[in-house]
Protein backbone atom coordinates (compact mmCIF):
# COMPACT_ATOMS: atom_id res chain seq x y z
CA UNK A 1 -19.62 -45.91 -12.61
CA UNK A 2 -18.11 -42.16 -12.89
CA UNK A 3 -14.89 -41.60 -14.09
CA UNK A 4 -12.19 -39.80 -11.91
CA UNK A 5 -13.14 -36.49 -14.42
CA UNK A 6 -16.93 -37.03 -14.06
CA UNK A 7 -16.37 -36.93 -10.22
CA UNK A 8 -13.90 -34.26 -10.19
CA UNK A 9 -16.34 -31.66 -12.02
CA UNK A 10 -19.20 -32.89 -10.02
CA UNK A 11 -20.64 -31.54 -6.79
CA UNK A 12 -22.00 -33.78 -3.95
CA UNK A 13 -23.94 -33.18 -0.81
CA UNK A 14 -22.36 -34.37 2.43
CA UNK A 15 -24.25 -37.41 2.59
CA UNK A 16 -22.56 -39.77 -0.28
CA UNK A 17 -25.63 -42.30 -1.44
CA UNK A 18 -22.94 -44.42 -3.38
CA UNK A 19 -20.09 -43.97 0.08
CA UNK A 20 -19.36 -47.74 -0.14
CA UNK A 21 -18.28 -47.79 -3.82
CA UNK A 22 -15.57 -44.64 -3.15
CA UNK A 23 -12.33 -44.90 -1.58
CA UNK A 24 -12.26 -43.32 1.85
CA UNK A 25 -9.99 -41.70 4.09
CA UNK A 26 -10.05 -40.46 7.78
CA UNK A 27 -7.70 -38.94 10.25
CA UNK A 28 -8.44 -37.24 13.48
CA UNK A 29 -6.56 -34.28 14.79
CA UNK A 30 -6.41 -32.52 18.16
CA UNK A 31 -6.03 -28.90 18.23
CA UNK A 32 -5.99 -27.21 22.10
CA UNK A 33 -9.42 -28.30 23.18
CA UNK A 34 -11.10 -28.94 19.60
CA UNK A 35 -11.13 -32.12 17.49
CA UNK A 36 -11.19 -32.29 14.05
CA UNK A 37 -11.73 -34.94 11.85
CA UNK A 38 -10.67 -35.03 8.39
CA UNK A 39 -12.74 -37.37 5.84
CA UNK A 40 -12.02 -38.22 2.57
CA UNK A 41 -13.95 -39.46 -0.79
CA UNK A 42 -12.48 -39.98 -3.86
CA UNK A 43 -12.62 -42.62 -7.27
CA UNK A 44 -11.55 -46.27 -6.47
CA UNK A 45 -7.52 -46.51 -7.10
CA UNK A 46 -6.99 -43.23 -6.86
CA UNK A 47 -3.22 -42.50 -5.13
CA UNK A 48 -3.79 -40.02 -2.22
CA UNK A 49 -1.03 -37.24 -3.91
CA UNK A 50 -3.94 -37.39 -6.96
CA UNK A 51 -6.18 -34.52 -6.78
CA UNK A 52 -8.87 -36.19 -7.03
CA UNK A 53 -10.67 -35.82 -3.38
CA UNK A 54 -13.17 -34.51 -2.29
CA UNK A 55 -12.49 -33.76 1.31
CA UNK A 56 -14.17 -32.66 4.42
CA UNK A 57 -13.20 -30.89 8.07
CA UNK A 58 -15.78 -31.73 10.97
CA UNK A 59 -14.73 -29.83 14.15
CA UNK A 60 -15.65 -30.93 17.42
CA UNK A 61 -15.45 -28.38 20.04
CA UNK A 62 -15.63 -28.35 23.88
CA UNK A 63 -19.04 -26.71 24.12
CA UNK A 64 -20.48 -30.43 22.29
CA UNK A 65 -20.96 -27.96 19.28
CA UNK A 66 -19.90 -28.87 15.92
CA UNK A 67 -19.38 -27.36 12.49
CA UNK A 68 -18.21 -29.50 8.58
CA UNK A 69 -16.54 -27.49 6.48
CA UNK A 70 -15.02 -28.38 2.87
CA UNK A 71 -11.96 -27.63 1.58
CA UNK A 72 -11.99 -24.70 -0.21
CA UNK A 73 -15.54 -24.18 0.50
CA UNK A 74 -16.94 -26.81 -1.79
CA UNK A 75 -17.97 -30.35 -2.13
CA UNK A 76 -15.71 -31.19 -5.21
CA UNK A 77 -13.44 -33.60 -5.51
CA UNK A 78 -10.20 -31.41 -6.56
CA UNK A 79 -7.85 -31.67 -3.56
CA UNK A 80 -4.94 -34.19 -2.72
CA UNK A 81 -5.41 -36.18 0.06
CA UNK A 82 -2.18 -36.09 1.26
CA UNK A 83 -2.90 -32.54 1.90
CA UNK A 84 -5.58 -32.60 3.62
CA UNK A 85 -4.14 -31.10 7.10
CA UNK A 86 -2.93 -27.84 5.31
CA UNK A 87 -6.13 -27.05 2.68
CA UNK A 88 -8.24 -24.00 3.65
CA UNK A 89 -11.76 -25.20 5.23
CA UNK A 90 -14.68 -23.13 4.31
């Protein structure tokens, strides 16, 4: 199993092979006439103020379009959970 610095310095594509053996996280937001949906990944035990996340914005908008963006633009696990409303999607 990685360790919370293996997976921290690590980059993953959006489909996690091992998703059942992380901790995850999702909340779903409404904003006017778009829905986004926040998902989270991080190392077993970790607190959700730890950045240790890797975290994910998939918008839903009224056309039936839809667009995933990380936070800061990539798929590392370097972000706080807790945060993940307010961190920059790229």
């Amino acid at each position: 199993m990685l360790s919370p610095e293996e997976l921290k310095s690590r980059k993953f594509s959006t489909v996690l092979a091992a998703g059942d053996l992380m901790t995850n996280r999702s909340h779903a937001v409404m904003e006017g006439s778009t829905q986004h949906i926040y998902l989270g990944y991080a190392y077993p035990g970790s607190g959700e103020a730890d950045s240790v996340w890797m975290v994910k914005r998939v918008s839903l908008f009224e056309d039936g379009s839809m667009a995933t963006k990380f936070a800061a633009g990539e798929a590392r696990f370097e972000h706080a959970w807790s945060d993940h409303v307010s961190l920059t999607y790229a």
